[in-house]
C-alpha atoms as a PDB file:
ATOM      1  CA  UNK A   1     -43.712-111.663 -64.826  1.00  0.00           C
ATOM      2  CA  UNK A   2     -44.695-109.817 -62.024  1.00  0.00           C
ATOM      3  CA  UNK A   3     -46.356-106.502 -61.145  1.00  0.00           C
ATOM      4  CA  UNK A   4     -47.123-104.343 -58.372  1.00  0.00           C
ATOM      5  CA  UNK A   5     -51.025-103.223 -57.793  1.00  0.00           C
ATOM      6  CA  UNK A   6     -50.184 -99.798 -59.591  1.00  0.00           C
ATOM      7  CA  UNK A   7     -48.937-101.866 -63.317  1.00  0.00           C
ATOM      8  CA  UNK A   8     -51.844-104.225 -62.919  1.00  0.00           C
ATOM      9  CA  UNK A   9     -54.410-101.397 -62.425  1.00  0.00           C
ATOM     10  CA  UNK A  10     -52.518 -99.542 -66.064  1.00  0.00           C
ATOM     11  CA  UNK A  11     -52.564-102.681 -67.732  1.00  0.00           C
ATOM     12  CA  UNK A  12     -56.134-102.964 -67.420  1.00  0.00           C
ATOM     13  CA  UNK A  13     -56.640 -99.483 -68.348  1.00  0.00           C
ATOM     14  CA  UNK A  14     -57.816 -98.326 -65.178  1.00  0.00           C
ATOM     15  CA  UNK A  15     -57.333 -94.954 -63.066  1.00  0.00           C
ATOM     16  CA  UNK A  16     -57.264 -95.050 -59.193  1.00  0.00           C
ATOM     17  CA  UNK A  17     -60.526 -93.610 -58.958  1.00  0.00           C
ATOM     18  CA  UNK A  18     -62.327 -95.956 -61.381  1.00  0.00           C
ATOM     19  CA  UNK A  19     -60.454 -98.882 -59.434  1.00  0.00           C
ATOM     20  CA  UNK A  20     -61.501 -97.368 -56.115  1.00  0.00           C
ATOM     21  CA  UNK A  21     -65.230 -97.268 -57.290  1.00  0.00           C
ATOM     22  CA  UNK A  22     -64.818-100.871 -58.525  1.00  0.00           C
ATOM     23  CA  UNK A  23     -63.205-101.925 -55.331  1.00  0.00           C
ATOM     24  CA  UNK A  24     -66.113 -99.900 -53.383  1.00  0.00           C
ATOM     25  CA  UNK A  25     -63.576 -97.677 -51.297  1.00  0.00           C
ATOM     26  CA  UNK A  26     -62.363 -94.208 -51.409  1.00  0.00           C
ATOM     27  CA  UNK A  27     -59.943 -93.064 -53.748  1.00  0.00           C
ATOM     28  CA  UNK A  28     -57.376 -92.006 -51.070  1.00  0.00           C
ATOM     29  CA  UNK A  29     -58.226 -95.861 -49.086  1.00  0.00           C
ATOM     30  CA  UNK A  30     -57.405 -97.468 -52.512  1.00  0.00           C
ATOM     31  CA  UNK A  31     -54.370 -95.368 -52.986  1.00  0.00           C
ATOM     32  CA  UNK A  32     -53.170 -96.729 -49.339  1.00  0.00           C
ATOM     33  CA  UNK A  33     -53.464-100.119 -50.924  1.00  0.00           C
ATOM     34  CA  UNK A  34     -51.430 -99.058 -54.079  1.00  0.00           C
ATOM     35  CA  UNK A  35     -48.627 -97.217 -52.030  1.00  0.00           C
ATOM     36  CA  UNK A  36     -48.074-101.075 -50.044  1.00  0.00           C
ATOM     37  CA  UNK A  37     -49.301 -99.007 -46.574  1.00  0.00           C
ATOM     38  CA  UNK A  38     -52.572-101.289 -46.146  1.00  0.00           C
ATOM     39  CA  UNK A  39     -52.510-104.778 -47.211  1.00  0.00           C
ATOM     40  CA  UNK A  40     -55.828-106.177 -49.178  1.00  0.00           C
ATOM     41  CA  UNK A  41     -57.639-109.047 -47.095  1.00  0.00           C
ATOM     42  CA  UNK A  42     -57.856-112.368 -49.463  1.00  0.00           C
ATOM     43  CA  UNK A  43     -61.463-111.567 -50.536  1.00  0.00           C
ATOM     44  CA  UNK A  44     -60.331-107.805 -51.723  1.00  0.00           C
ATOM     45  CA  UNK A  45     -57.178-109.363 -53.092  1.00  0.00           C
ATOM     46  CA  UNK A  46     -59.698-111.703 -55.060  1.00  0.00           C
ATOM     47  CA  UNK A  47     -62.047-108.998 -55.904  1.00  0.00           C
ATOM     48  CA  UNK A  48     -58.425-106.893 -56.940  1.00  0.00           C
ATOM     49  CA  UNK A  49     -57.461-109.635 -59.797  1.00  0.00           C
ATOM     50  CA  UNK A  50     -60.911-109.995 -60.741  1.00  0.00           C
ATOM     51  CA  UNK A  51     -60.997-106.249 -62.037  1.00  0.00           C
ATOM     52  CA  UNK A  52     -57.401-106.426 -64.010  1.00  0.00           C
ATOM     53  CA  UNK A  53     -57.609-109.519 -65.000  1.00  0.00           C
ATOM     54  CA  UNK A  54     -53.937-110.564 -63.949  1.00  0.00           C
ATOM     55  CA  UNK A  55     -53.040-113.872 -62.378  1.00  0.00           C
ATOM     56  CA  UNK A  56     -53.644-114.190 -58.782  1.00  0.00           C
ATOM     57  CA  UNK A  57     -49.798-115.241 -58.505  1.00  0.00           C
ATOM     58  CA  UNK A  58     -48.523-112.508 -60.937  1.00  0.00           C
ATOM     59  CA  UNK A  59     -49.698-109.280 -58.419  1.00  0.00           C
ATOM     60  CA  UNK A  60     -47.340-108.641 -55.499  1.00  0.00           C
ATOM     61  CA  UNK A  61     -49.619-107.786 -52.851  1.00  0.00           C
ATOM     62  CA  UNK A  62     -46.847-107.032 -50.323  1.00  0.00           C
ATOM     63  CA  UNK A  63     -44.228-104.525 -49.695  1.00  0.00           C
ATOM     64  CA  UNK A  64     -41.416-106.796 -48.950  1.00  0.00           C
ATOM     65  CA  UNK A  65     -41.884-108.281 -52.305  1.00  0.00           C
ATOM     66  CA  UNK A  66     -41.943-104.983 -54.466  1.00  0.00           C
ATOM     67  CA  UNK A  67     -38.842-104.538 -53.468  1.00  0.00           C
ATOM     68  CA  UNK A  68     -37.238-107.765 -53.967  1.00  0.00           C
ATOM     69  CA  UNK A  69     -38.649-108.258 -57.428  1.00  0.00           C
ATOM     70  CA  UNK A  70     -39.052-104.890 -58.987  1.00  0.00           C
ATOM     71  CA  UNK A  71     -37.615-102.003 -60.865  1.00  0.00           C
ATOM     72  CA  UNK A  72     -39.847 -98.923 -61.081  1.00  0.00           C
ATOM     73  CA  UNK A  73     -38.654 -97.941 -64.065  1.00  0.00           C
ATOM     74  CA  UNK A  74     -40.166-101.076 -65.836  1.00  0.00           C
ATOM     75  CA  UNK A  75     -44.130-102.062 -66.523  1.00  0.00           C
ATOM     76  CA  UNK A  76     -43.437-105.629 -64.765  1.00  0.00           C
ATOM     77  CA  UNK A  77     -41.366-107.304 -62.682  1.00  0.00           C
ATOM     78  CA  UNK A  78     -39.040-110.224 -63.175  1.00  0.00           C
ATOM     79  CA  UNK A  79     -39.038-113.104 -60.745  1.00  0.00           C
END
């Protein structure tokens, strides 16, 4: 399975905001990052996976992939 930033953040029962104060941006940066227009550097990717406790390899961190692998009327992705 795979899932975008937005289904890892829900299945760790977070809301932007509390992600955004975990991640130690704004809300409206971290939303950015959810919405695939800012890409995280490796050590914010890291710090990302680290929060939802997801696989490193089971997050798609980039656009191109979201739409290759998902439907966004599903929780996860398939491969």
């Amino acid at each position: 399975m795979r899932y975008t930033l937005e289904q890892a953040r829900i299945l760790a029962g977070l809301t932007q905001l509390e992600m955004a104060k975990k991640m130690k941006m704004s809300e409206k940066t971290y939303i950015q990052y959810e919405k695939y227009r800012r890409i995280f550097r490796m050590d914010q990717a890291y710090d990302f996976v680290k929060h939802v406790n997801v696989p490193f390899d089971s997050i798609i961190f980039f656009a191109g992939q979201v739409q290759k692998f998902c439907s966004f009327n599903e929780l996860s992705c398939s491969v």
